[in-house]
PDB file of N, CA and C in Angstrom:
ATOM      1  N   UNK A   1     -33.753 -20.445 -75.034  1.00  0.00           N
ATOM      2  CA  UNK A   1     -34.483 -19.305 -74.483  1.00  0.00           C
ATOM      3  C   UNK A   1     -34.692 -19.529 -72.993  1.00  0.00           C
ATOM      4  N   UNK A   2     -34.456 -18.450 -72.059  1.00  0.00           N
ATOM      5  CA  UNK A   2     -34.443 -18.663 -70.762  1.00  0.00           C
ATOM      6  C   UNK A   2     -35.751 -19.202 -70.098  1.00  0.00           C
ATOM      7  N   UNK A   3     -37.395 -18.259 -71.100  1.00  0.00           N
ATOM      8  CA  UNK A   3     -38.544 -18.815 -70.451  1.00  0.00           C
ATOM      9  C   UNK A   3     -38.683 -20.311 -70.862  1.00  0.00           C
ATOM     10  N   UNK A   4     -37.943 -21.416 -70.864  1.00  0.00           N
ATOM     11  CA  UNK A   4     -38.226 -22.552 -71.374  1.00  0.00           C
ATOM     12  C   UNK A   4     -37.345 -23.580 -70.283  1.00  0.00           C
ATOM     13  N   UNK A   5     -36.425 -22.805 -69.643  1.00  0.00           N
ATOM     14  CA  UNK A   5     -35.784 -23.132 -68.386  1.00  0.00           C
ATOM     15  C   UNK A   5     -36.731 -24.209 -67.303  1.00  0.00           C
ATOM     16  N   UNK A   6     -36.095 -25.000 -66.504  1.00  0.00           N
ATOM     17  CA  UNK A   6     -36.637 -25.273 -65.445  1.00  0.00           C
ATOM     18  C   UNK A   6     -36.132 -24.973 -64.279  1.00  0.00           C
ATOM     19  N   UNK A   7     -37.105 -24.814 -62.907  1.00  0.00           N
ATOM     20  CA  UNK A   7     -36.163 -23.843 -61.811  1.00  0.00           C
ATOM     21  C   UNK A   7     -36.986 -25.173 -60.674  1.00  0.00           C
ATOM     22  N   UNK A   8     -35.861 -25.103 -59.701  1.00  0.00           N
ATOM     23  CA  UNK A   8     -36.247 -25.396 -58.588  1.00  0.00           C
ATOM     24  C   UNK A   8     -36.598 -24.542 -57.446  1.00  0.00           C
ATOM     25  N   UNK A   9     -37.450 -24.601 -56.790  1.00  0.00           N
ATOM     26  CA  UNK A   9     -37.514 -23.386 -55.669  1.00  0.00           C
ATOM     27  C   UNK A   9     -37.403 -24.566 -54.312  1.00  0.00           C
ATOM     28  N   UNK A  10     -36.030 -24.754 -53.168  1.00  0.00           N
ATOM     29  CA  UNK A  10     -36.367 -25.505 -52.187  1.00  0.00           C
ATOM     30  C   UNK A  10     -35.367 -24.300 -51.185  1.00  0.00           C
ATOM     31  N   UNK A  11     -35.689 -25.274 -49.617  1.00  0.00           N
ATOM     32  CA  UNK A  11     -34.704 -24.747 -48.848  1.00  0.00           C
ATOM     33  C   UNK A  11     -33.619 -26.106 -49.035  1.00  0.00           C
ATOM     34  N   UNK A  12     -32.218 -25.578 -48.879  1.00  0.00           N
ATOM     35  CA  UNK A  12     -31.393 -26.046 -48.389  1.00  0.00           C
ATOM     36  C   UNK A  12     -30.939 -26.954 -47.294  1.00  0.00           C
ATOM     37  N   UNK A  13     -30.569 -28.017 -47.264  1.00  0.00           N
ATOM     38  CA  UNK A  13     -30.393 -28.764 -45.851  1.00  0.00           C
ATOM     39  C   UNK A  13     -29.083 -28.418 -45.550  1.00  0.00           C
ATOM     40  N   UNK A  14     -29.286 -28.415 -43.774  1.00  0.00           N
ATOM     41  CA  UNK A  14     -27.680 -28.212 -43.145  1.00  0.00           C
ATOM     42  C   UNK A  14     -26.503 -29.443 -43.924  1.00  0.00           C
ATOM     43  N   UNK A  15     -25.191 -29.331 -43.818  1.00  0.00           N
ATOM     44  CA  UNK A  15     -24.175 -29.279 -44.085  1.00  0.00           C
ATOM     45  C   UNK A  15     -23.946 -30.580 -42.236  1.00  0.00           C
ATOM     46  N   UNK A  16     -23.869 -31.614 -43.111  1.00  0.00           N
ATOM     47  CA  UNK A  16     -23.230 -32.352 -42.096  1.00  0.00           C
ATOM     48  C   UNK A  16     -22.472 -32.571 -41.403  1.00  0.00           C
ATOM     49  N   UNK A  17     -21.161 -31.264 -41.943  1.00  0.00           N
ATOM     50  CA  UNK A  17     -20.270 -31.007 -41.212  1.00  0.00           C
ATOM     51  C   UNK A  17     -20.569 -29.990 -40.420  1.00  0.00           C
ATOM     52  N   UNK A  18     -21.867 -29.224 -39.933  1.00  0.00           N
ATOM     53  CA  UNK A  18     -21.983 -28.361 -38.980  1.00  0.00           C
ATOM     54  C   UNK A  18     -22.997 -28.881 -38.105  1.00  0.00           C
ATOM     55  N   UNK A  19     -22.983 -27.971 -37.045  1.00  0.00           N
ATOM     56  CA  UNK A  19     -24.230 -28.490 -36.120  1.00  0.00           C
ATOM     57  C   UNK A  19     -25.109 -27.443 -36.324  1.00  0.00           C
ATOM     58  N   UNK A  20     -25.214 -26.512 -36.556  1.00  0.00           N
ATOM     59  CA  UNK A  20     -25.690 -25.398 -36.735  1.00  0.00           C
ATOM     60  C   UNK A  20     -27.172 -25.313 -37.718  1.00  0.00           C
ATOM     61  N   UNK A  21     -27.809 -24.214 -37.984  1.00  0.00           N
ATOM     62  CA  UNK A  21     -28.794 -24.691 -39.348  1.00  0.00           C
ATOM     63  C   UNK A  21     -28.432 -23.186 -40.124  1.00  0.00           C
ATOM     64  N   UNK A  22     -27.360 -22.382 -39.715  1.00  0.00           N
ATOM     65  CA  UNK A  22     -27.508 -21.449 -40.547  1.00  0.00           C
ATOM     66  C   UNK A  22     -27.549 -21.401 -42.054  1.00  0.00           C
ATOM     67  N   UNK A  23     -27.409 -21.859 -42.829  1.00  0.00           N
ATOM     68  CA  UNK A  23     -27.461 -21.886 -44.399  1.00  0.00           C
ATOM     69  C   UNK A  23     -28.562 -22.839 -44.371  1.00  0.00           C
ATOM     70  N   UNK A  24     -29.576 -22.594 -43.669  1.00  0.00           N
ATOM     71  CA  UNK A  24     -30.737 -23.591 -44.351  1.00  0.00           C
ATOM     72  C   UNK A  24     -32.473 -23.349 -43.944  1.00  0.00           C
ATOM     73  N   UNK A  25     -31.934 -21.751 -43.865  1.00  0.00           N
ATOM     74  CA  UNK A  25     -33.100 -20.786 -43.764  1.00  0.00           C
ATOM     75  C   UNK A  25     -33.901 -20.177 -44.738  1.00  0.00           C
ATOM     76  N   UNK A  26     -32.543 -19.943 -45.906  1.00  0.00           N
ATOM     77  CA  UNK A  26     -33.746 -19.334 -47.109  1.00  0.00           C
ATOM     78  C   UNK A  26     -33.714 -19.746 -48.058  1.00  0.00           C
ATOM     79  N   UNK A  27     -34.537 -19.705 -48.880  1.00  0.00           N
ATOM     80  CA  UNK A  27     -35.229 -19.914 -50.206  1.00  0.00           C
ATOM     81  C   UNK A  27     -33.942 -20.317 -51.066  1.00  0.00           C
ATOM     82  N   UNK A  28     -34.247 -21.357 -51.961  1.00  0.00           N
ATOM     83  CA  UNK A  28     -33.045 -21.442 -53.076  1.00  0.00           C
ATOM     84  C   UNK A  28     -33.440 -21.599 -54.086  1.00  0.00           C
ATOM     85  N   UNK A  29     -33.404 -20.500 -55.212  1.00  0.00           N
ATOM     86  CA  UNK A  29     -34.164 -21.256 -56.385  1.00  0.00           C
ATOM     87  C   UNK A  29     -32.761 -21.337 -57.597  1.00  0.00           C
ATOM     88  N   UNK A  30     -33.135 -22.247 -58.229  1.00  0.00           N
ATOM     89  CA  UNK A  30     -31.593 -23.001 -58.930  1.00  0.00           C
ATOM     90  C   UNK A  30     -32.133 -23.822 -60.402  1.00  0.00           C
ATOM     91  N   UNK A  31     -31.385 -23.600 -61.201  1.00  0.00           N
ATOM     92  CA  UNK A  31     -31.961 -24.195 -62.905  1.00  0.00           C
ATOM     93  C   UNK A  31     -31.897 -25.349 -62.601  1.00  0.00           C
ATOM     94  N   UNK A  32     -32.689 -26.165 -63.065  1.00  0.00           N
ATOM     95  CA  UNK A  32     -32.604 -27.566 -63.220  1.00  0.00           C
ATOM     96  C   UNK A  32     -32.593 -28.677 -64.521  1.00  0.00           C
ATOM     97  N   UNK A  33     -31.514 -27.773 -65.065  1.00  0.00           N
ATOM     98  CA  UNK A  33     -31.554 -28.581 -66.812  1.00  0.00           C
ATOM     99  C   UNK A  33     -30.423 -28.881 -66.808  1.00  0.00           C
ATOM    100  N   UNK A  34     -29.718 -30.099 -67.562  1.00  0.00           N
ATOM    101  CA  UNK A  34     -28.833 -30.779 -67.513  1.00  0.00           C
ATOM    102  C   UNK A  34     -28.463 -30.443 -68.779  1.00  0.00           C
ATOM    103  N   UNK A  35     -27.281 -29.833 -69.148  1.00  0.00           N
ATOM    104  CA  UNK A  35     -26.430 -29.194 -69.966  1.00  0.00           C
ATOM    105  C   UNK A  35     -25.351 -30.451 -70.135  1.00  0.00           C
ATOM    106  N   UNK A  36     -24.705 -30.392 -71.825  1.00  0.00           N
ATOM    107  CA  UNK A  36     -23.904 -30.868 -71.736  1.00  0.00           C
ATOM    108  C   UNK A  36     -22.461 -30.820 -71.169  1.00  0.00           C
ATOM    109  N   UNK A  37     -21.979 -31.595 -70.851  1.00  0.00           N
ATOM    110  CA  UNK A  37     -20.587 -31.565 -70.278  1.00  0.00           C
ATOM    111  C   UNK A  37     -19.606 -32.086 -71.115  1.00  0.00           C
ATOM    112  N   UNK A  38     -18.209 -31.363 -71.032  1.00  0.00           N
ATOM    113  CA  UNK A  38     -17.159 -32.272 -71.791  1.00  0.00           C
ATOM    114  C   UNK A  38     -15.791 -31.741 -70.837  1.00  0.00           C
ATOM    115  N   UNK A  39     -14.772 -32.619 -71.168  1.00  0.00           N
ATOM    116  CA  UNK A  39     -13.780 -32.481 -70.660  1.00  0.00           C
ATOM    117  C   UNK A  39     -12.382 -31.903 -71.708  1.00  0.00           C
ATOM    118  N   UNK A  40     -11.676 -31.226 -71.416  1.00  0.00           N
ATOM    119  CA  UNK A  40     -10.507 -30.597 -72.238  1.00  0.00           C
ATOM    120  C   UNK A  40      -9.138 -31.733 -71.844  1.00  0.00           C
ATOM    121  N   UNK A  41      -9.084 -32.616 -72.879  1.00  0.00           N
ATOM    122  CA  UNK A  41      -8.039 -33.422 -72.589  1.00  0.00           C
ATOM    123  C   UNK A  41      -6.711 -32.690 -72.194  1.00  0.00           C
ATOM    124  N   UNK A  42      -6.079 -31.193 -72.992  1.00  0.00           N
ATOM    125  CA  UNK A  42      -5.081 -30.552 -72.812  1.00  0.00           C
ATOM    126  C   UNK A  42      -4.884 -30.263 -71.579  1.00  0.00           C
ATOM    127  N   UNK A  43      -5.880 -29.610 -70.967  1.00  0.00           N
ATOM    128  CA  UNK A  43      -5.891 -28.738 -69.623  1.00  0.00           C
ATOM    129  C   UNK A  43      -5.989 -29.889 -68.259  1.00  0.00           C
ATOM    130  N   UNK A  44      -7.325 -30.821 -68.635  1.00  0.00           N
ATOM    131  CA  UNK A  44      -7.596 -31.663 -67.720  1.00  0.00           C
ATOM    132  C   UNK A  44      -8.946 -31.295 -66.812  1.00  0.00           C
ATOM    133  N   UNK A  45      -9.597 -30.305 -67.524  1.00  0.00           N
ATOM    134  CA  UNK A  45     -10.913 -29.777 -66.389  1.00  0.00           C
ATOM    135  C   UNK A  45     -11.964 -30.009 -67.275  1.00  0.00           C
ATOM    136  N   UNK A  46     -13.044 -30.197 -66.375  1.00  0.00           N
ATOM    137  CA  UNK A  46     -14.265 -30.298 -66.753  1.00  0.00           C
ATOM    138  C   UNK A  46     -15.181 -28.747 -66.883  1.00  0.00           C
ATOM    139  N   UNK A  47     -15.995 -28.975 -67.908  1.00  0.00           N
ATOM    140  CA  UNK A  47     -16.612 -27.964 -68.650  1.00  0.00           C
ATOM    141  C   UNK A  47     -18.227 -27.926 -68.378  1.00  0.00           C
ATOM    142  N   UNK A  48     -18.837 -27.522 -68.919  1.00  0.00           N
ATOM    143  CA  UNK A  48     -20.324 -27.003 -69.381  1.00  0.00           C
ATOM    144  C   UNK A  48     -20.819 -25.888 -70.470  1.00  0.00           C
ATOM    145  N   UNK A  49     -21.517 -26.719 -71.209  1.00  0.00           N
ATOM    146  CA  UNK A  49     -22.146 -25.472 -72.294  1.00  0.00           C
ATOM    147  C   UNK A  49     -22.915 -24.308 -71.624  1.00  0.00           C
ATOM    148  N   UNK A  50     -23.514 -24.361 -70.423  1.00  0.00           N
ATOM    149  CA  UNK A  50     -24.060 -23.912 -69.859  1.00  0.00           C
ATOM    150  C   UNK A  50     -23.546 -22.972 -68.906  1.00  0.00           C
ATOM    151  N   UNK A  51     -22.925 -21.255 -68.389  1.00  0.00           N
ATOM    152  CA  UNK A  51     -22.156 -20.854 -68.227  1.00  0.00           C
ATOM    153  C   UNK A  51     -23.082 -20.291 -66.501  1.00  0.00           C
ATOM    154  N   UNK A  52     -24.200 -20.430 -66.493  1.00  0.00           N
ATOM    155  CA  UNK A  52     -25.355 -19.874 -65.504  1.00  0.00           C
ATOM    156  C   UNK A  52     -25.817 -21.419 -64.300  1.00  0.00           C
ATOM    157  N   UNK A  53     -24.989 -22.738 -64.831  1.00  0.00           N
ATOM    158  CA  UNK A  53     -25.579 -23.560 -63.971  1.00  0.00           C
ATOM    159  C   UNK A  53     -24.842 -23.168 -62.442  1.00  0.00           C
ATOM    160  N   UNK A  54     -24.339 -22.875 -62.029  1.00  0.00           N
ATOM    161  CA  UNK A  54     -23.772 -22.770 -60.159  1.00  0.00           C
ATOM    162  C   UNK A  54     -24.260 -21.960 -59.815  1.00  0.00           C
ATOM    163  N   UNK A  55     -25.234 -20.537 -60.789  1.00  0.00           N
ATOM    164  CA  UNK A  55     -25.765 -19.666 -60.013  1.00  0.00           C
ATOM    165  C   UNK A  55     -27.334 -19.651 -59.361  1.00  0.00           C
ATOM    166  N   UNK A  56     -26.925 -20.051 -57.934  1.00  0.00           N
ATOM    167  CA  UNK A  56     -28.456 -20.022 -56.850  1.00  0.00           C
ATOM    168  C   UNK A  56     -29.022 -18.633 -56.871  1.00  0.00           C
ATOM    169  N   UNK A  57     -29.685 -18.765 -56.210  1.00  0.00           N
ATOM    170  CA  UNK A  57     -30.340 -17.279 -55.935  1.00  0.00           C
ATOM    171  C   UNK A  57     -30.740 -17.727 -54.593  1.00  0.00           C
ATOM    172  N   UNK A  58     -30.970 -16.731 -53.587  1.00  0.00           N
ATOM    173  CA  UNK A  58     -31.271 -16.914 -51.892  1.00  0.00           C
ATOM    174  C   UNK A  58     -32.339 -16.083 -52.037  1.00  0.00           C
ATOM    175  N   UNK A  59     -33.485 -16.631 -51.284  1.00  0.00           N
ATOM    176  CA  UNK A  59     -34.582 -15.424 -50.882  1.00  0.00           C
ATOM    177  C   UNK A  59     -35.260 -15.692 -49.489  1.00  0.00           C
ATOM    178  N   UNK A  60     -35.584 -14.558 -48.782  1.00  0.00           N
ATOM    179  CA  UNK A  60     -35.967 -14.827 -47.247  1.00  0.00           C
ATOM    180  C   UNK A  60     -37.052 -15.465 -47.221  1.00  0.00           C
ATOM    181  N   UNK A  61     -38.171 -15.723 -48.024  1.00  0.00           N
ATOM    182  CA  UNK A  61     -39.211 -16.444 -48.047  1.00  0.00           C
ATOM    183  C   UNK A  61     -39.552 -16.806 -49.360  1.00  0.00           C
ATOM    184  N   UNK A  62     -40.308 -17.869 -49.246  1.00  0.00           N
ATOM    185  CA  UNK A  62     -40.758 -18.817 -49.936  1.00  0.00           C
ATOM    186  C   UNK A  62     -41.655 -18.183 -51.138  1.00  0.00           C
ATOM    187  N   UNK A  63     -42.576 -16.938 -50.827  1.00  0.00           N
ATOM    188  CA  UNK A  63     -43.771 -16.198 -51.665  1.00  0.00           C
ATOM    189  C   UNK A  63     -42.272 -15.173 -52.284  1.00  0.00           C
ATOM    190  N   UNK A  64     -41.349 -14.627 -51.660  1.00  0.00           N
ATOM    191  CA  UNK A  64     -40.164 -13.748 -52.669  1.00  0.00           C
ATOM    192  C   UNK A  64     -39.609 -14.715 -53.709  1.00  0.00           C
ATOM    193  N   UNK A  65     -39.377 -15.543 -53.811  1.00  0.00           N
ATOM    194  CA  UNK A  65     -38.666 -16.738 -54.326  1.00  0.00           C
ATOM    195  C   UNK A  65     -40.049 -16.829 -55.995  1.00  0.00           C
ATOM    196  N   UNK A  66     -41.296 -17.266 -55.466  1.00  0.00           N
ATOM    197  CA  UNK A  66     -42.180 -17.381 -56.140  1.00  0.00           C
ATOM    198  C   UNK A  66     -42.600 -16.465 -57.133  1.00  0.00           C
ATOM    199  N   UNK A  67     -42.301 -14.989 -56.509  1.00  0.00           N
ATOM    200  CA  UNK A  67     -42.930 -14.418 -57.428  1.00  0.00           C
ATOM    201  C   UNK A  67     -41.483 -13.793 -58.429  1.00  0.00           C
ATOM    202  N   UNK A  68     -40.737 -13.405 -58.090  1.00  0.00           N
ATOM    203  CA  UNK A  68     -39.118 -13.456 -58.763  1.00  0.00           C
ATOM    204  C   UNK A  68     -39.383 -14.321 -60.005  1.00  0.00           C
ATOM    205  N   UNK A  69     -39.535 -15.926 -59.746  1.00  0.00           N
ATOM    206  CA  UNK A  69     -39.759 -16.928 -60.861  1.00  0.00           C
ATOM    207  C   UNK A  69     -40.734 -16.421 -62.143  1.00  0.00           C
ATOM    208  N   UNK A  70     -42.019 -16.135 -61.037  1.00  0.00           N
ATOM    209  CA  UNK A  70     -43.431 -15.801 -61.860  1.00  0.00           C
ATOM    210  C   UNK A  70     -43.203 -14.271 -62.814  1.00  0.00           C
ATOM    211  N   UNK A  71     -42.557 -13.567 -61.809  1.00  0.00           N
ATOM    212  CA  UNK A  71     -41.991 -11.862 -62.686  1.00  0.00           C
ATOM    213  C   UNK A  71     -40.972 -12.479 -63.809  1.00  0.00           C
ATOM    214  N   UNK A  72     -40.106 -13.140 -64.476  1.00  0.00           N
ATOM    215  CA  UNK A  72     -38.900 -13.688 -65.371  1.00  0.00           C
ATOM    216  C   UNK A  72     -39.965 -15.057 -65.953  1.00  0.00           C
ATOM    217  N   UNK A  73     -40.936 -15.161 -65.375  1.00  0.00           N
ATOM    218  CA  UNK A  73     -42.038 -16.424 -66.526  1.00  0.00           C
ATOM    219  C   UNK A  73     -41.049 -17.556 -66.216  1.00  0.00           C
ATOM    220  N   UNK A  74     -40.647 -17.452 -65.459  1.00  0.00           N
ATOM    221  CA  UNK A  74     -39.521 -19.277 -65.371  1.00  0.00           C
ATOM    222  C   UNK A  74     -40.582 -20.278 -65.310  1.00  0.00           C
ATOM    223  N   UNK A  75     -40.408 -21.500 -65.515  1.00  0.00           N
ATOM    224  CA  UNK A  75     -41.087 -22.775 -65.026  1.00  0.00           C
ATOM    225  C   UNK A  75     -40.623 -23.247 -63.973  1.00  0.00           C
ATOM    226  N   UNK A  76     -41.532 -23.396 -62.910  1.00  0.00           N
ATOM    227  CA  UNK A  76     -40.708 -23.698 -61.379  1.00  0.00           C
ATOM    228  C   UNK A  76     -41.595 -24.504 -60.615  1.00  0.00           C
ATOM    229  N   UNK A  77     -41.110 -25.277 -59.890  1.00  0.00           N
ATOM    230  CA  UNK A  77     -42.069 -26.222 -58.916  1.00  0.00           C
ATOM    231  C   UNK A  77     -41.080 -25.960 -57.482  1.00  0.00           C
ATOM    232  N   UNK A  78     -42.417 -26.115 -56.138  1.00  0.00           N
ATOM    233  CA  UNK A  78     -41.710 -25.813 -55.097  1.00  0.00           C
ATOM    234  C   UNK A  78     -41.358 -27.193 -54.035  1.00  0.00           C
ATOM    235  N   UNK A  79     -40.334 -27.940 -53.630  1.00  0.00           N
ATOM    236  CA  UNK A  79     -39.794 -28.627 -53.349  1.00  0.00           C
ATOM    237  C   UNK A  79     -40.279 -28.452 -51.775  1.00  0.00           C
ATOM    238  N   UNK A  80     -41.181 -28.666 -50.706  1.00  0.00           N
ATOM    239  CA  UNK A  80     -41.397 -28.459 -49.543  1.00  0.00           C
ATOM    240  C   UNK A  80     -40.249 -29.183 -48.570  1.00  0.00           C
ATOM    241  N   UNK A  81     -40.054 -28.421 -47.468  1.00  0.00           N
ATOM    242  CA  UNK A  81     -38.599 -29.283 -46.632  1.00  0.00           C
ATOM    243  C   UNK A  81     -39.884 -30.094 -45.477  1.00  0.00           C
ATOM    244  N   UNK A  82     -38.901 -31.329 -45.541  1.00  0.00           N
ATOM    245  CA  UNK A  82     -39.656 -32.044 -43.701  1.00  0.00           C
ATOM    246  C   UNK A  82     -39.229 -31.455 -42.950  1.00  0.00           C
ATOM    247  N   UNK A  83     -39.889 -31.636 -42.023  1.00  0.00           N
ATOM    248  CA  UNK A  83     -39.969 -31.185 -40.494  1.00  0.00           C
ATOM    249  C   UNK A  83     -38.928 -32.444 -39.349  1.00  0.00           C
ATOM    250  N   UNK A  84     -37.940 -31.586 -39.292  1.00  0.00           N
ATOM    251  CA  UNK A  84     -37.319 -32.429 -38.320  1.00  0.00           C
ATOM    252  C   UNK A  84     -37.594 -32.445 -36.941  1.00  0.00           C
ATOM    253  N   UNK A  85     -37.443 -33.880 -36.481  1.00  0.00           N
ATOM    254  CA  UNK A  85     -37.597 -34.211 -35.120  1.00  0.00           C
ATOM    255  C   UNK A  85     -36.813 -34.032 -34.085  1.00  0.00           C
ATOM    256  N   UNK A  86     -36.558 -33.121 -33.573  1.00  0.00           N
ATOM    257  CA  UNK A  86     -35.555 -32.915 -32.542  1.00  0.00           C
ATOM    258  C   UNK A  86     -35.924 -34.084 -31.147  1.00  0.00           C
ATOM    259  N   UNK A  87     -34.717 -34.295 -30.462  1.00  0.00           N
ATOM    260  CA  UNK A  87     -34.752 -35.342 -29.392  1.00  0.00           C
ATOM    261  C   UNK A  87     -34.040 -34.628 -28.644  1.00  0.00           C
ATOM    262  N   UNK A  88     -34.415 -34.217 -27.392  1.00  0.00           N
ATOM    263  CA  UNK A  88     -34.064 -33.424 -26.341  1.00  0.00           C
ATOM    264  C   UNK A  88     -33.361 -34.291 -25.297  1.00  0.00           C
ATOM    265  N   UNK A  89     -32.400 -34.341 -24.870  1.00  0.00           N
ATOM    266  CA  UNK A  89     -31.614 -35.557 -24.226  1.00  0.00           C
ATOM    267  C   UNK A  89     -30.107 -34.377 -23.953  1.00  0.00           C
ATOM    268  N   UNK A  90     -30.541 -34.629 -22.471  1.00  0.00           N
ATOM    269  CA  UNK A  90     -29.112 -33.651 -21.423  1.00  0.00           C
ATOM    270  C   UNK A  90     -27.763 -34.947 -21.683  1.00  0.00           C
ATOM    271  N   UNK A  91     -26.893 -34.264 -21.467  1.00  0.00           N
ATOM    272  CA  UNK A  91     -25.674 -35.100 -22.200  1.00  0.00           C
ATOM    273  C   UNK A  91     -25.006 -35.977 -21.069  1.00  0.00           C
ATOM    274  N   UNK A  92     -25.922 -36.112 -19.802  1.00  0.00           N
ATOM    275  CA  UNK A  92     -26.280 -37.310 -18.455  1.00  0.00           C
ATOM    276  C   UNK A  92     -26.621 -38.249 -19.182  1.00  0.00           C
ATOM    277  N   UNK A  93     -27.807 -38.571 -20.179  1.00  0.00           N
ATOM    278  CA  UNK A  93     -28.237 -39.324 -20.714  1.00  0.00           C
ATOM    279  C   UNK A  93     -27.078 -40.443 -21.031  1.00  0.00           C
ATOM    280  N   UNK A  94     -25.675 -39.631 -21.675  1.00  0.00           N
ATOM    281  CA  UNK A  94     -25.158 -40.647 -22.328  1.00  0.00           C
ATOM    282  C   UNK A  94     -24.596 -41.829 -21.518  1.00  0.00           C
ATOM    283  N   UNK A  95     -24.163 -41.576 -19.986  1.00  0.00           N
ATOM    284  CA  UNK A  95     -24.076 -42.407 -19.419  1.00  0.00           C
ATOM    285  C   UNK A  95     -24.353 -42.847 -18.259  1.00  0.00           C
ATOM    286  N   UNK A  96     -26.418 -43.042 -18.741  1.00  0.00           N
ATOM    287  CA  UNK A  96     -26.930 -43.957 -18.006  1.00  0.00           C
ATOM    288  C   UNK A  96     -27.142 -44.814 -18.804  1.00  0.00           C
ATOM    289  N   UNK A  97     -27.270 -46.384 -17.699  1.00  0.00           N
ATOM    290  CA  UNK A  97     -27.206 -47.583 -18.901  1.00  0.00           C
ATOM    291  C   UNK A  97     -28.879 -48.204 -18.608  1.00  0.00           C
ATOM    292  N   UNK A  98     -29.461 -48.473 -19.823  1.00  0.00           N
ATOM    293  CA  UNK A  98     -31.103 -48.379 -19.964  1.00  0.00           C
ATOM    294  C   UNK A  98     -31.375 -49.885 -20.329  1.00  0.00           C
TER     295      UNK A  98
END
């Protein structure tokens, strides 16, 4: 039964291959139950009983995300992001020797 589900609600972290932060603005809420897996020796791919685990959901804020969960009765906890430290350093910096 779906109300018996567990959901994550976090933001997303950037993608280490970008410099950018675009994909790591909104809301992600995502099942968090571990379904079994098996593999099809014939074919060679991996499976899941579970046909709904890759689907995220995006929301612009954190209270849309919340109440979405709370409207569908999901079980959900909210995952808070740190606060990164930016270091401001002109690209002179790199070669002076300190």
């Amino acid at each position: 039964m779906k109300n018996e589900q567990n959901f994550i609600i976090y933001k997303p972290t950037k993608s280490a291959m970008q410099s950018g932060l675009n994909n790591s603005q909104k809301w992600c809420l995502v099942n968090m139950e571990v379904d079994e897996y098996f593999s099809s020796s014939k074919y060679g791919w991996n499976g899941s009983t579970n046909p709904e685990k890759k689907v995220k959901l995006y929301f612009e804020t954190l209270d849309e995300a919340k109440k979405f969960a709370t409207k569908k009765k999901y079980n959900f906890y909210v995952v808070k992001p740190l606060k990164r430290k930016i270091l401001k350093k002109s690209y002179a910096e790199n070669f002076i020797k300190k």
